[in-house]
N, C-alpha and C. Protein backbone atom coordinates (compact mmCIF):
# COMPACT_ATOMS: atom_id res chain seq x y z
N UNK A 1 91.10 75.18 114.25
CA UNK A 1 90.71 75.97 115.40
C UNK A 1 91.69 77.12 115.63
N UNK A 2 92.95 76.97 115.11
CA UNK A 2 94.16 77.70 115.24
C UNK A 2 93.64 78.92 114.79
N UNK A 3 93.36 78.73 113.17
CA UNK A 3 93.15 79.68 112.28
C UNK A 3 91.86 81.08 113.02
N UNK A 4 90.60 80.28 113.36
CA UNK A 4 89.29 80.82 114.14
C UNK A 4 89.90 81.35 115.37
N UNK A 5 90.79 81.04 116.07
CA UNK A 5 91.03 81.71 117.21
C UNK A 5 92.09 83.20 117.04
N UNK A 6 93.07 82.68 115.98
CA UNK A 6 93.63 84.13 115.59
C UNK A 6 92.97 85.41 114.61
N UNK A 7 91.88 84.79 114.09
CA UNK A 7 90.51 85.56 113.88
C UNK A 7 89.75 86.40 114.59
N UNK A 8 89.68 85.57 115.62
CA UNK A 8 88.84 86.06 116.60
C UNK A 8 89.53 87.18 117.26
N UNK A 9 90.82 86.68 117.75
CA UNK A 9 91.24 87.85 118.34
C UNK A 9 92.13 88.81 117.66
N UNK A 10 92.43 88.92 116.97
CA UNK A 10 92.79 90.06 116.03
C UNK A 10 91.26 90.98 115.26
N UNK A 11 90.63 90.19 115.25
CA UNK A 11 89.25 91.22 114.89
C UNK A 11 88.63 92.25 116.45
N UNK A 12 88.90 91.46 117.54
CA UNK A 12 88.54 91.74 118.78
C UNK A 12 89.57 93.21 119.05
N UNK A 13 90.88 92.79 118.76
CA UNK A 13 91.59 93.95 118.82
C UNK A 13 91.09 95.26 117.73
N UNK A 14 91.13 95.13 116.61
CA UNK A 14 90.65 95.75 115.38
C UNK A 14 89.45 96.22 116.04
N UNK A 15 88.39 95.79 116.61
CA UNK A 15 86.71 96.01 117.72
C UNK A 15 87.68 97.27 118.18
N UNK A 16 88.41 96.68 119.13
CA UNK A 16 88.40 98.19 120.59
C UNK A 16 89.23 98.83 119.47
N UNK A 17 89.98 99.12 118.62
CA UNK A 17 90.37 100.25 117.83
C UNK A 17 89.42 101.07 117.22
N UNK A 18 88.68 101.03 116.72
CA UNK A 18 86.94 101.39 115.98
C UNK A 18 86.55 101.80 116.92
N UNK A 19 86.24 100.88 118.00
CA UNK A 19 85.11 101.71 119.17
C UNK A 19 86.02 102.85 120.18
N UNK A 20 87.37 102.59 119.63
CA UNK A 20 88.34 104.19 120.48
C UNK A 20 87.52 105.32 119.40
N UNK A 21 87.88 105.25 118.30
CA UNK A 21 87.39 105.82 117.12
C UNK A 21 86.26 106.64 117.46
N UNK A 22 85.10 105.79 117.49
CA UNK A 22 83.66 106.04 117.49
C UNK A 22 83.26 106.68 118.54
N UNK A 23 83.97 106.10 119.97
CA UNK A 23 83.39 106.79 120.84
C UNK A 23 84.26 108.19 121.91
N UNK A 24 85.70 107.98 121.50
CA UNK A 24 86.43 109.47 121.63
C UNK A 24 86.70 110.22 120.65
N UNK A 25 87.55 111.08 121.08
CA UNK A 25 88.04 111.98 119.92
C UNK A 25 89.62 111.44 119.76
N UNK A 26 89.86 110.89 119.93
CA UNK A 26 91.43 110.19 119.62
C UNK A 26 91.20 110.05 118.13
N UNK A 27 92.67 110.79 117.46
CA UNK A 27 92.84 110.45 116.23
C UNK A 27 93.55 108.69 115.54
N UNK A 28 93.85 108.85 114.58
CA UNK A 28 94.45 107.16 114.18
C UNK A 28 96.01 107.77 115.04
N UNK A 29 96.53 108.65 115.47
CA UNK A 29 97.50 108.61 116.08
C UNK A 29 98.21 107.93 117.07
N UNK A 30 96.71 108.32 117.61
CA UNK A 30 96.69 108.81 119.38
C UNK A 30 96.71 106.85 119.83
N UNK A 31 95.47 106.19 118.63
CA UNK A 31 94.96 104.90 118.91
C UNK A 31 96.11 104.12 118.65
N UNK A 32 97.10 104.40 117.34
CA UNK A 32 97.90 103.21 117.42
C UNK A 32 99.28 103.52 118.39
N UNK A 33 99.53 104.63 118.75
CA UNK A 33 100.31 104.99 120.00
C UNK A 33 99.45 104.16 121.15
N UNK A 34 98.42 104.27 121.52
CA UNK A 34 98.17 103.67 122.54
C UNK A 34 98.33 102.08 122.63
N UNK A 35 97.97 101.97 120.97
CA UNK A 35 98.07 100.46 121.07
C UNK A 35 99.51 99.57 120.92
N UNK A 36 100.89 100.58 120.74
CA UNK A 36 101.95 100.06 120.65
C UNK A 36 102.57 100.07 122.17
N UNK A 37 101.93 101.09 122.80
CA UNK A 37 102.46 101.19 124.41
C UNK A 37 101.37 100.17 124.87
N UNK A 38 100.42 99.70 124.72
CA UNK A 38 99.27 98.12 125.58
C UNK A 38 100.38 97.18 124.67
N UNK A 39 101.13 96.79 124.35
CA UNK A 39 101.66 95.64 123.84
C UNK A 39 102.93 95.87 124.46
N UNK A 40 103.94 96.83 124.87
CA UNK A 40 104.39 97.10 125.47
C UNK A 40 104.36 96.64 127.17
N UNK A 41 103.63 97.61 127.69
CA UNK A 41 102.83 97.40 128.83
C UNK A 41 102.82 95.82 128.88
N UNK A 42 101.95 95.31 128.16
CA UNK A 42 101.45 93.70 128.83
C UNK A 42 102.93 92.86 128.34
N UNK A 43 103.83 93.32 127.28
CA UNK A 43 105.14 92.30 127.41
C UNK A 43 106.26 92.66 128.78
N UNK A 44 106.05 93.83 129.20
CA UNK A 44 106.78 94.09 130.37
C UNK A 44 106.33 93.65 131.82
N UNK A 45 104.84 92.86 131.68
CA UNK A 45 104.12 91.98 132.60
C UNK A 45 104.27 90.65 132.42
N UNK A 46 105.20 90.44 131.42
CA UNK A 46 105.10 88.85 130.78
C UNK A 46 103.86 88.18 130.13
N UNK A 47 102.82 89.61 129.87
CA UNK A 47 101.11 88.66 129.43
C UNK A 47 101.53 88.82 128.33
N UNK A 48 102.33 89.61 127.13
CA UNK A 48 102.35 89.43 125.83
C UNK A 48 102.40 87.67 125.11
N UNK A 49 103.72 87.24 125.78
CA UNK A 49 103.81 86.16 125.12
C UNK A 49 103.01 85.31 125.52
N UNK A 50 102.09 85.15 126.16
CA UNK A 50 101.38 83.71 126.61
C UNK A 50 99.84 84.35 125.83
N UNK A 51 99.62 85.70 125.36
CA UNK A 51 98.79 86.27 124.58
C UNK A 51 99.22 85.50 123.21
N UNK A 52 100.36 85.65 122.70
CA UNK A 52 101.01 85.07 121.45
C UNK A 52 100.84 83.74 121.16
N UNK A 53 101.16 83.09 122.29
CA UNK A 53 100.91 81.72 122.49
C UNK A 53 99.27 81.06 122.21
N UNK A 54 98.40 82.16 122.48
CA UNK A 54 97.25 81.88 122.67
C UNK A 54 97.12 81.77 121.21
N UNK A 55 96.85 82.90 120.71
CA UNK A 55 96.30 83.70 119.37
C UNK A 55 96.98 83.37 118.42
N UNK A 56 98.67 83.75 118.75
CA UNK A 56 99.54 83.08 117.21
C UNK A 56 98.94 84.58 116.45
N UNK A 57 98.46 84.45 115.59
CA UNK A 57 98.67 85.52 114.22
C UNK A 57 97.62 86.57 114.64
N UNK A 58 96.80 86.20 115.61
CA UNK A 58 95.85 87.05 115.76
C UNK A 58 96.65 87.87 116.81
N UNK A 59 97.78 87.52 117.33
CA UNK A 59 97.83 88.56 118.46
C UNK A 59 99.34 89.66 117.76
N UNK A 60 100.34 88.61 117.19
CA UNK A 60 101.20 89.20 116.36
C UNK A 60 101.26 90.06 114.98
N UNK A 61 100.20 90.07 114.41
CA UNK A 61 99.91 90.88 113.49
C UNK A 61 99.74 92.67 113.55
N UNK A 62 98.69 92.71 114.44
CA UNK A 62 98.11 93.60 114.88
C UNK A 62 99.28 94.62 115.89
N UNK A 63 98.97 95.93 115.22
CA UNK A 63 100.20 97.03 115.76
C UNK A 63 100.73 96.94 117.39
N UNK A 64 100.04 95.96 118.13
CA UNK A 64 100.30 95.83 119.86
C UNK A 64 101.65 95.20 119.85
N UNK A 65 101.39 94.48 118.98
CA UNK A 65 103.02 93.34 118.76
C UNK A 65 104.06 94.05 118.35
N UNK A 66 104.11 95.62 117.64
CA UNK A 66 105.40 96.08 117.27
C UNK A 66 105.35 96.65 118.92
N UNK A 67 104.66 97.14 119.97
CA UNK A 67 105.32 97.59 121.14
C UNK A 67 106.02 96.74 122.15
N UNK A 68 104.90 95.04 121.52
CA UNK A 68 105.87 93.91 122.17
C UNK A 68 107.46 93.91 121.63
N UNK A 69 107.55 93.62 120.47
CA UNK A 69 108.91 93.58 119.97
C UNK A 69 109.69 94.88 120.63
N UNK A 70 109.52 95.83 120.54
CA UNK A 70 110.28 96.59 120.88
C UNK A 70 110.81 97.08 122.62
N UNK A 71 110.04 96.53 123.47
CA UNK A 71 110.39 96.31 124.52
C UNK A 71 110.68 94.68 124.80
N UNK A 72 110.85 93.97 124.00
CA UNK A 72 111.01 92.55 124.00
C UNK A 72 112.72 92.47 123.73
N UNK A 73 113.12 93.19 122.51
CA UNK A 73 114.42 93.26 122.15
C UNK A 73 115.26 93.98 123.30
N UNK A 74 114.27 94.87 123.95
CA UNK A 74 115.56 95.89 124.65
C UNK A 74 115.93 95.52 125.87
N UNK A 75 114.50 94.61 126.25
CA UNK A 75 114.55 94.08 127.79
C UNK A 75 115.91 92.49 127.47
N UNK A 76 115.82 92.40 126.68
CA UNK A 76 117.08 91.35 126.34
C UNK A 76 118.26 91.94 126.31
N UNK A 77 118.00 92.53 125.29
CA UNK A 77 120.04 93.31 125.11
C UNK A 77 120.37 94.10 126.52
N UNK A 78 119.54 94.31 127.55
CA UNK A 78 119.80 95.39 128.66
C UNK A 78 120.52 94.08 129.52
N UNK A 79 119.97 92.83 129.23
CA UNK A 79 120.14 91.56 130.46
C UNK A 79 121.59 91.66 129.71
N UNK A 80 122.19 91.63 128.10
CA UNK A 80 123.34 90.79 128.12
C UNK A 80 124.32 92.35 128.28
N UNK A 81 123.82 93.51 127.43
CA UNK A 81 124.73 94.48 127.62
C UNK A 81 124.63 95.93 128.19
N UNK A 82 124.22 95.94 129.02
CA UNK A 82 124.04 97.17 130.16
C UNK A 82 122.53 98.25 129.23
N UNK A 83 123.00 99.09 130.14
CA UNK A 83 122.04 100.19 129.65
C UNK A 83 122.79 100.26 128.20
N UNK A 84 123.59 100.36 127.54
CA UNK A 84 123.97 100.42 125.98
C UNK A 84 123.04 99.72 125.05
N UNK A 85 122.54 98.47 125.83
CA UNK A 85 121.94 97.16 124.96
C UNK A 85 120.60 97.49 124.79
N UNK A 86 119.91 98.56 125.42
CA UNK A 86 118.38 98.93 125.47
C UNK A 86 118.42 99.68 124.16
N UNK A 87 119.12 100.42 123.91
CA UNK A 87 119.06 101.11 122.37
C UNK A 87 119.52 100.53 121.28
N UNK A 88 120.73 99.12 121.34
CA UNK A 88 120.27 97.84 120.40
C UNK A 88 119.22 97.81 120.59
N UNK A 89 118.68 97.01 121.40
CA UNK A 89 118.02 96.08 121.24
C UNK A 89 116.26 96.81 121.00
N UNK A 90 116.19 97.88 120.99
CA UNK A 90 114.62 98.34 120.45
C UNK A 90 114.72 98.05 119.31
N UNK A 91 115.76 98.03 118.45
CA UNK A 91 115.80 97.86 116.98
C UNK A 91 116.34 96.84 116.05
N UNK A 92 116.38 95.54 117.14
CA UNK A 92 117.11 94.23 116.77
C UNK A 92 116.01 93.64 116.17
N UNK A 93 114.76 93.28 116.78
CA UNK A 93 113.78 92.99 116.07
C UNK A 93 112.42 93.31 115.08
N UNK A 94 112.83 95.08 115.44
CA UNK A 94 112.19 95.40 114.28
C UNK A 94 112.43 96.26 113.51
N UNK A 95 113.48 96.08 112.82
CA UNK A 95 114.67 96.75 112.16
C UNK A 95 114.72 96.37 110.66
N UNK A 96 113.81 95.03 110.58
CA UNK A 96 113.12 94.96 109.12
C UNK A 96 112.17 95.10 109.07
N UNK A 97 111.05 95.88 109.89
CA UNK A 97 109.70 96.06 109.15
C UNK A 97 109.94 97.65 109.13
N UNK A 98 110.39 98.41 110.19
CA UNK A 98 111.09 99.94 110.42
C UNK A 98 112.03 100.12 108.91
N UNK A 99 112.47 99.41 108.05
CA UNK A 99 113.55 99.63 106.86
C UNK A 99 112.35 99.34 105.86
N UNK A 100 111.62 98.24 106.38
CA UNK A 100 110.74 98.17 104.94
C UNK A 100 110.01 98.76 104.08
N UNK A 101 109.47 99.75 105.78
CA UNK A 101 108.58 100.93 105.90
C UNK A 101 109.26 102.47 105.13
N UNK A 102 110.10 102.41 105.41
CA UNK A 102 111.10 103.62 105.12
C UNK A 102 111.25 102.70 103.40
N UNK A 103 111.65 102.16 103.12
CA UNK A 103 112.29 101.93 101.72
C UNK A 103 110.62 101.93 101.00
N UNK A 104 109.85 100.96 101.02
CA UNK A 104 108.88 101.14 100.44
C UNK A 104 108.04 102.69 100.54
N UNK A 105 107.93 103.22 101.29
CA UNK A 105 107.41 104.46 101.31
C UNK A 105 108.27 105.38 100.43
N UNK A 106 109.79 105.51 100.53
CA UNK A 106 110.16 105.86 99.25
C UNK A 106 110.14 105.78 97.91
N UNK A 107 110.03 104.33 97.55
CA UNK A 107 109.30 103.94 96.93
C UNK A 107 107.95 104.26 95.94
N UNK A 108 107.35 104.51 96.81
CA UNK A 108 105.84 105.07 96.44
C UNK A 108 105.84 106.33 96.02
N UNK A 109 106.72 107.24 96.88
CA UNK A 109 106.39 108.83 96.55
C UNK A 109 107.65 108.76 95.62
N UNK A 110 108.03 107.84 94.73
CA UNK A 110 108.95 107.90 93.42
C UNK A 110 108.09 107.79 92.34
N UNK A 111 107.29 106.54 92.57
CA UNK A 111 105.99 106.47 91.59
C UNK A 111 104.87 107.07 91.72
N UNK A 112 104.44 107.79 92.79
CA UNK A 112 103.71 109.03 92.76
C UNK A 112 103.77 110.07 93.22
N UNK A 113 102.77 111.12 92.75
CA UNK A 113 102.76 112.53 93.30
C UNK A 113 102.55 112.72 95.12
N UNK A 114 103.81 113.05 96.00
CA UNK A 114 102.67 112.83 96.93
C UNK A 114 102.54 114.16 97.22
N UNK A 115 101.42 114.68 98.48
CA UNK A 115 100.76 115.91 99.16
C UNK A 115 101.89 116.59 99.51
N UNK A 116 101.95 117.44 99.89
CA UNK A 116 102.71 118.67 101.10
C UNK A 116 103.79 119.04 100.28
């Protein structure tokens, strides 16, 4: 049931991304900006994690969860080390997918031609 429910709602999320798509003019920009500030937003309400709790992979996968993490880390490091700890801590927890991104993308435009 685990599996069907993080299905469900990670396709549900993936739904309102398409139907931003289809029915504005928002580019893939505009949508996953919006959708890293709604994961944001709802972890600074405390609904992220009990969303997580729900869904598990369906809710953490999906780009809402890097705006959770990143106001998740900072709202921590601000509790142990002042305003200094908010700029740790945006990048405590996602500081290996942000490196992975950067190294593998180098990566790629080594083994291929890229545009511009």
């Amino acid at each position: 049931m685990e599996y069907i429910i993080a299905f469900v709602v990670g396709g549900a999320i993936c739904i309102i991304g398409q139907l931003l798509f289809d029915l504005t003019n928002l580019t893939p920009a505009h949508v996953m900006s919006l959708f890293v500030v709604a994961g944001a937003v709802l972890d600074g309400f405390g609904i992220y994690d009990k969303f997580i709790e729900f869904a598990g992979a369906g809710a953490t996968v999906p780009i809402t969860s890097f705006g959770h993490s990143l106001l998740h880390g900072a709202m921590r490091q601000a509790d142990e080390h002042g305003f200094i700890g908010i700029a740790m801590g945006i990048f405590e927890l996602t500081s290996a997918g942000i490196s992975s991104a950067i190294l593998f993308g180098f990566i790629v435009a080594l083994i291929f031609k890229p545009k511009g």
